[in-house]
N, C-alpha and C. Protein backbone atom coordinates (compact mmCIF):
# COMPACT_ATOMS: atom_id res chain seq x y z
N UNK A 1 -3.59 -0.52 17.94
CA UNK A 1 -4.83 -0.28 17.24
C UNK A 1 -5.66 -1.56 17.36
N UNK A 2 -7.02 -1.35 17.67
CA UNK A 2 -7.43 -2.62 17.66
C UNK A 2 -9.12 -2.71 16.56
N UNK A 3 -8.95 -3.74 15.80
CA UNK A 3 -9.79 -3.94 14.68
C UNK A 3 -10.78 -5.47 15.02
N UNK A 4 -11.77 -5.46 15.06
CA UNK A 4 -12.48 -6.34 15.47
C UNK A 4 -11.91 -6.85 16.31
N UNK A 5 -11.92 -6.63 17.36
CA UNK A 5 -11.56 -7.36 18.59
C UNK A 5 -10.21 -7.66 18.75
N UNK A 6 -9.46 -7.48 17.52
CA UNK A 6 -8.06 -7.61 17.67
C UNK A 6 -6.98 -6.60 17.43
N UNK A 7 -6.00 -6.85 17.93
CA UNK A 7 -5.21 -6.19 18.91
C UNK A 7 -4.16 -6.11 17.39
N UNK A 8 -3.99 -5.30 16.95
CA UNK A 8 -3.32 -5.04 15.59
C UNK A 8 -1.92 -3.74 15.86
N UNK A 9 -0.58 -4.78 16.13
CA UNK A 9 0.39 -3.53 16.13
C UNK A 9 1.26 -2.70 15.31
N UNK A 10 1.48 -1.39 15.51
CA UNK A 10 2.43 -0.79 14.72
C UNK A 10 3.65 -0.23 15.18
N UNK A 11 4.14 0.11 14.40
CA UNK A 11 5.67 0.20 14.58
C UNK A 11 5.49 1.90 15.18
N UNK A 12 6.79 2.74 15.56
CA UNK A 12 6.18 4.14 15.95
C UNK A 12 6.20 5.06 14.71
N UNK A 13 5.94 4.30 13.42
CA UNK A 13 6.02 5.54 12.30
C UNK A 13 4.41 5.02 11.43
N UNK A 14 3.90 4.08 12.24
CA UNK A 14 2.34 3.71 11.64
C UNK A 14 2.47 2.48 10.71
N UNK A 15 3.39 1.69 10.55
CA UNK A 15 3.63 0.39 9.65
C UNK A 15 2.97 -0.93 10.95
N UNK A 16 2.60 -1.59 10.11
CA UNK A 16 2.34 -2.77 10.62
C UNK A 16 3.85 -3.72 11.09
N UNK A 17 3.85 -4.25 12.50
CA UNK A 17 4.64 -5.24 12.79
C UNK A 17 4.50 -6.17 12.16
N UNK A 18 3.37 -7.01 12.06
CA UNK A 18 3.67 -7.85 11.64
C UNK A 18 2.65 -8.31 10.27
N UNK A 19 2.97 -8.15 9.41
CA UNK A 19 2.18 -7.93 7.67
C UNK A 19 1.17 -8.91 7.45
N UNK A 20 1.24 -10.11 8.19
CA UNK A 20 0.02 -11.15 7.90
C UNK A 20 -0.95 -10.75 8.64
N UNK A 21 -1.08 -9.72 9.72
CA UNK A 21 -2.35 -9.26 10.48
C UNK A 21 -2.97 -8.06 8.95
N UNK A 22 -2.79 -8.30 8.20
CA UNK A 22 -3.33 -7.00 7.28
C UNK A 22 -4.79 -8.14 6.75
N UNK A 23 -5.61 -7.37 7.05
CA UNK A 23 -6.71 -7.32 6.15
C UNK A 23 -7.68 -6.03 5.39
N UNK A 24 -8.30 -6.19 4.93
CA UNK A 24 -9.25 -4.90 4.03
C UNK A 24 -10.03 -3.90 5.35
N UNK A 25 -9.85 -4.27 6.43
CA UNK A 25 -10.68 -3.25 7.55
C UNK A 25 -9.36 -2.66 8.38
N UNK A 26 -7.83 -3.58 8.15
CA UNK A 26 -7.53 -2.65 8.70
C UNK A 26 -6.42 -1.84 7.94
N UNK A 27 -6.65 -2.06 6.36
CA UNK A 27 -6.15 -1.18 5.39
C UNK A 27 -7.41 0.15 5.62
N UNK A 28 -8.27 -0.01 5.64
CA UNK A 28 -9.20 1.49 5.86
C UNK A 28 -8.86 2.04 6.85
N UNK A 29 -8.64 1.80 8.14
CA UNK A 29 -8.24 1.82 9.31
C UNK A 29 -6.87 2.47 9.43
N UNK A 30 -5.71 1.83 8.44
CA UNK A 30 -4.43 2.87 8.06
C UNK A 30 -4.74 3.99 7.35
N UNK A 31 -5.69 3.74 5.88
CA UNK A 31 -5.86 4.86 5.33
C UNK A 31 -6.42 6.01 6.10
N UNK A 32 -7.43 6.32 6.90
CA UNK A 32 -8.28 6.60 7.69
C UNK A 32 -6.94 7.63 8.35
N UNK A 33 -6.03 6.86 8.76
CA UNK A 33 -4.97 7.64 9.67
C UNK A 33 -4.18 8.74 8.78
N UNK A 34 -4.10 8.21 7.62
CA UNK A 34 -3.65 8.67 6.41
C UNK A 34 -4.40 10.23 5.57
N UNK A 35 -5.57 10.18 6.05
CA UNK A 35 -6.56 10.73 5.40
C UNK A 35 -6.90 10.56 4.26
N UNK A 36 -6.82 9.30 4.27
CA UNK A 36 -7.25 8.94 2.86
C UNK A 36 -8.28 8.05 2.94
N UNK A 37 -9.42 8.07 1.95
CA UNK A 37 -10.83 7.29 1.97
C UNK A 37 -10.41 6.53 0.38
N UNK A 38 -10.52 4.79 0.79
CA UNK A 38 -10.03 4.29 -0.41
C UNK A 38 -11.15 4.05 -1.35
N UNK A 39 -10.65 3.99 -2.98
CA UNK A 39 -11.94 3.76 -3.75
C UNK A 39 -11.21 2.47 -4.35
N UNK A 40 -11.85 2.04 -5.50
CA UNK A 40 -11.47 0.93 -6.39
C UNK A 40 -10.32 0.78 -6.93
N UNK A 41 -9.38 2.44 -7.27
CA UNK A 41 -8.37 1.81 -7.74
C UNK A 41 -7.20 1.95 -6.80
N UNK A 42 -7.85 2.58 -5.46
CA UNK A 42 -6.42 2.59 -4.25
C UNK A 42 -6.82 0.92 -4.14
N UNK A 43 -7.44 0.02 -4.26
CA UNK A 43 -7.69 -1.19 -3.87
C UNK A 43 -7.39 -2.11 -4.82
N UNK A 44 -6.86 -1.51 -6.15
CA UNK A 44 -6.43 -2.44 -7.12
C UNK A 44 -4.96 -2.21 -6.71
N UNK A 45 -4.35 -1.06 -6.43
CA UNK A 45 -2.92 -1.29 -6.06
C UNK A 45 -2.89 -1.74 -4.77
N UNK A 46 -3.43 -1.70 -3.55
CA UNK A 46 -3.35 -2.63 -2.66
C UNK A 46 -3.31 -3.97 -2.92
N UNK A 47 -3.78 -4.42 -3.97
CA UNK A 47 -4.16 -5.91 -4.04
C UNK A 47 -3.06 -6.28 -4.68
N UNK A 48 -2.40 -5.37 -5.86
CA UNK A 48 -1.64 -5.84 -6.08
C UNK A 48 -0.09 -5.88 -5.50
N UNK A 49 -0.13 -4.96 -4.70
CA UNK A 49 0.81 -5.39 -3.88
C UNK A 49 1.11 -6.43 -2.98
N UNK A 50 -0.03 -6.84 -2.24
CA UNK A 50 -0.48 -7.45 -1.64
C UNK A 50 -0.19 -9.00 -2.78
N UNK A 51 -0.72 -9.78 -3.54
CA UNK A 51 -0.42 -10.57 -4.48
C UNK A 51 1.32 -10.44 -4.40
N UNK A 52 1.66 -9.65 -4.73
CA UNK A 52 3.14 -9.59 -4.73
C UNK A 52 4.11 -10.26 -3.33
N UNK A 53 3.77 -9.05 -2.38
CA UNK A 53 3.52 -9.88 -1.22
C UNK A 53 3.90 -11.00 -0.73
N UNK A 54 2.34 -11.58 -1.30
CA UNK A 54 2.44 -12.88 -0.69
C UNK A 54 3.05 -14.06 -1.62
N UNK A 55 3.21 -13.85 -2.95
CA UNK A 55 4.12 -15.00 -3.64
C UNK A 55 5.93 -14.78 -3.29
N UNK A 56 6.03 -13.91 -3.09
CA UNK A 56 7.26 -13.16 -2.85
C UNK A 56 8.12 -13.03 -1.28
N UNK A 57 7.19 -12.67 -0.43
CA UNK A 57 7.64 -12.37 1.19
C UNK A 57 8.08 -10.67 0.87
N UNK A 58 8.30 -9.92 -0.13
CA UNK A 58 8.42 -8.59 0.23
C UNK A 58 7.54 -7.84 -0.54
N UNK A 59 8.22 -6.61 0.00
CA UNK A 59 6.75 -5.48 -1.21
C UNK A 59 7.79 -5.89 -2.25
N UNK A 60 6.69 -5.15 -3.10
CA UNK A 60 7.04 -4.98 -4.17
C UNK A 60 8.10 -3.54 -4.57
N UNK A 61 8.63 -3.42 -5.72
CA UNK A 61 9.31 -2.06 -6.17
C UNK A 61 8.44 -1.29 -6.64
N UNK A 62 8.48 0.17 -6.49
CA UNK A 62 7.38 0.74 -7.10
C UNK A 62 7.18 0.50 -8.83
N UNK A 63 8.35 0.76 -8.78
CA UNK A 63 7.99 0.31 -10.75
C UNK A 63 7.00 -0.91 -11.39
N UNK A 64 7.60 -1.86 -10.20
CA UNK A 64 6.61 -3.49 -10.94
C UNK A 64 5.65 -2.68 -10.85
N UNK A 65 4.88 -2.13 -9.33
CA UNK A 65 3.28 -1.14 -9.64
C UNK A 65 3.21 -0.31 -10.43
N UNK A 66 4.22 0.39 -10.54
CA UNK A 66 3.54 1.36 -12.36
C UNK A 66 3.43 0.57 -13.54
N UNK A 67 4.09 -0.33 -13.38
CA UNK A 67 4.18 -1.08 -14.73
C UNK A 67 2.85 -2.08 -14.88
N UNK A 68 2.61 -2.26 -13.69
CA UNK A 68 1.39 -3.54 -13.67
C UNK A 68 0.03 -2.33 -13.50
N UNK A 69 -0.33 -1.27 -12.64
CA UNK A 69 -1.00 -0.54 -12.85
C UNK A 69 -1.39 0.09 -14.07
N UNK A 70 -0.49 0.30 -14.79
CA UNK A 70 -0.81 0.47 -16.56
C UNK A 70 -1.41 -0.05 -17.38
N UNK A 71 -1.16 -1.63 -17.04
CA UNK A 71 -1.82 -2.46 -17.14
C UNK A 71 -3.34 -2.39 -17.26
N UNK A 72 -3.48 -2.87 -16.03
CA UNK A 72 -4.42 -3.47 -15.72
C UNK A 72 -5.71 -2.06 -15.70
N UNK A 73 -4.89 -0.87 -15.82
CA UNK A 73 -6.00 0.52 -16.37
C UNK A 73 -5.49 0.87 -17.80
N UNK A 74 -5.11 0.04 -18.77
CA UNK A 74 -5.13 0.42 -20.07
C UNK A 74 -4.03 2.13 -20.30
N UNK A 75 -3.07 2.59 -19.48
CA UNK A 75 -2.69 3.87 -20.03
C UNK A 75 -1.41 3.09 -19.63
N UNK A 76 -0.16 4.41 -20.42
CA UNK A 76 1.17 4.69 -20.01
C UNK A 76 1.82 4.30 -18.69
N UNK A 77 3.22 4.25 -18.64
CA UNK A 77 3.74 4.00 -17.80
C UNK A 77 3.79 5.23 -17.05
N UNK A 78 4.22 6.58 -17.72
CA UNK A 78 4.06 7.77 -16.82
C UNK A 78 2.69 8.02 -16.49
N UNK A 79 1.61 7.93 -17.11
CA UNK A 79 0.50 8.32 -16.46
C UNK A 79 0.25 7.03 -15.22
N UNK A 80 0.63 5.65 -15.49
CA UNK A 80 0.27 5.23 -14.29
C UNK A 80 0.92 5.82 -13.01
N UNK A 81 1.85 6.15 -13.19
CA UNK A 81 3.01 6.83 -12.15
C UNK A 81 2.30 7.58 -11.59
N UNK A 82 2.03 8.43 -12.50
CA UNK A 82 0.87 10.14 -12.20
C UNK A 82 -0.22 9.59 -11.38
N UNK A 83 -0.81 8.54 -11.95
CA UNK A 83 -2.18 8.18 -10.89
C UNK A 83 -1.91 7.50 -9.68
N UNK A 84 -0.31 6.88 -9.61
CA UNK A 84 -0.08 6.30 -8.47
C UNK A 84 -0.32 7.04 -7.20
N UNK A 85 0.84 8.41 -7.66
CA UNK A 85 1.07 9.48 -6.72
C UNK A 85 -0.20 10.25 -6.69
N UNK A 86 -1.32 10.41 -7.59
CA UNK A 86 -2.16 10.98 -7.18
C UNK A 86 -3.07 10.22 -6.13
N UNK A 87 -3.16 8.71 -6.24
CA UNK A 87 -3.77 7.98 -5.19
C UNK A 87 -3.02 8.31 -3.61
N UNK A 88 -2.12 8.28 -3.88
CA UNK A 88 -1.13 8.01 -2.17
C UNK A 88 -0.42 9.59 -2.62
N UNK A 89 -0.54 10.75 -2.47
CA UNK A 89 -0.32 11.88 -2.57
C UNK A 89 1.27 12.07 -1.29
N UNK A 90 1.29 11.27 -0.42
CA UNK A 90 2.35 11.41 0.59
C UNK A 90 3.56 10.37 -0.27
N UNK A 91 3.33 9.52 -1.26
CA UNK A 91 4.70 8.61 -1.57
C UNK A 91 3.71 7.17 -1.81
N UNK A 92 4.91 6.36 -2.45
CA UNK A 92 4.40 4.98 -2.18
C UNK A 92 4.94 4.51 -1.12
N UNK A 93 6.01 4.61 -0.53
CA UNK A 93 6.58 4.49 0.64
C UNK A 93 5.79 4.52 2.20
N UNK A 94 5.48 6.08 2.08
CA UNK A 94 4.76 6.69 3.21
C UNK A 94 3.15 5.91 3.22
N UNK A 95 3.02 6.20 2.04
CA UNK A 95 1.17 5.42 2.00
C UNK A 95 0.94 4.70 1.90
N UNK A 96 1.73 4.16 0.47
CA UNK A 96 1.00 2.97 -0.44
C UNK A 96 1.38 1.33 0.87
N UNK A 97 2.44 1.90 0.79
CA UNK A 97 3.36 0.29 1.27
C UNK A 97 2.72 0.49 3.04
N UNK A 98 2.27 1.66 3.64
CA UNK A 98 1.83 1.46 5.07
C UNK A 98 0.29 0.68 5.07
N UNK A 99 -0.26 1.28 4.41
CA UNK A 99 -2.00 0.82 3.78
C UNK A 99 -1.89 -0.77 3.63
N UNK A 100 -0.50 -0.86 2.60
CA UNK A 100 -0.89 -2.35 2.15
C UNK A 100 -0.59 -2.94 3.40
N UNK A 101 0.34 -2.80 4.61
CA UNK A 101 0.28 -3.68 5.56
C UNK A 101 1.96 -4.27 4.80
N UNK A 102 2.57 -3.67 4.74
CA UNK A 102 4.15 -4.03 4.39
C UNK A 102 5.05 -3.03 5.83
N UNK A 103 5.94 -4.01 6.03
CA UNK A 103 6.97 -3.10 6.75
C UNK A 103 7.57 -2.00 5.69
N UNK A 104 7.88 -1.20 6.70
CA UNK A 104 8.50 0.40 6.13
C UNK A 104 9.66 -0.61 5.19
N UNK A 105 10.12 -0.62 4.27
CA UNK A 105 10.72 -0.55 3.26
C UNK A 105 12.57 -0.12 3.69
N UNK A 106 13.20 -0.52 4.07
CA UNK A 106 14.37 -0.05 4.84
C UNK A 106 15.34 0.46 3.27
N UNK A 107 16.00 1.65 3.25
CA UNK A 107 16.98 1.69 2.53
C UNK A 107 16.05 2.25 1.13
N UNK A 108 14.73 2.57 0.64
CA UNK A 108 13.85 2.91 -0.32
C UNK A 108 13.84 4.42 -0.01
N UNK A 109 13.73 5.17 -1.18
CA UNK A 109 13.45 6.63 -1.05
C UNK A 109 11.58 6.55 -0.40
N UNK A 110 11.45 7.68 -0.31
CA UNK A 110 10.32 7.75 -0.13
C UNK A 110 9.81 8.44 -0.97
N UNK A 111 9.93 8.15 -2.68
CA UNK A 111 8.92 8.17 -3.54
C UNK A 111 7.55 7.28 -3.56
C-alpha cells in the first residue's frame, strides 16, 4: 500500500509489518479497507491505543480500552464495551488493533 509516497507494508491478513510506519492517513487508509469511515471517537480509541503502544512496545488488552474508554466518555464499563464493538463491528482484534497499526495480536481471541 502506498501513502504519500511511501511504500507502507502489510502482512497477508491486512496488519501492518512494521507499527512505527502508522500514522493518521494511513489509519484511514486501513479503515477505508475495513469499511469503516472514522469519526472522533474511533480516534479516541486509536489514540489510545496507540499511547499505550508506544510507552509499552505492545497493544494494549482490550479491557485497559474499555476501562479507559469509560473514562474518558463518562459511562459504564459495559456500555463502553457496547460502544467499542459498535465502533469496530468486526472485533477489536480484526479492526481496532489493524487500524491502530499493531501487529495481529498472536494467541488473542478475536473479540
Amino acid at each position: 500500500m502506498e501513502i504519500n509516497g511511501n511504500i507502507i507494508e502489510l502482512d497477508a491478513e491486512g496488519y501492518l509489518i512494521e507499527p512505527s510506519q502508522w500514522q493518521s492517513d494511513v489509519a484511514i487508509e486501513l479503515a477505508k479497507k475495513e469499511k469503516l469511515e472514522l469519526n472522533d471517537q474511533h480516534w479516541l480509541v486509536l489514540n489510545l491505543m496507540r499511547d499505550f503502544y508506544n510507552e509499552n512496545g505492545v497493544a494494549p488488552d482490550v479491557r485497559h480500552i474499555f476501562k479507559q474508554l469509560g473514562v474518558d466518555l463518562g459511562i459504564g464499563k459495559k456500555e463502553a464495551k457496547a460502544r467499542l464493538f459498535s465502533l469496530f463491528p468486526y472485533g477489536y482484534v480484526q479492526q481496532a488493533c489493524k487500524i491502530a497499526g499493531m501487529r495481529r495480536p498472536r494467541g488473542w481471541s478475536t473479540g
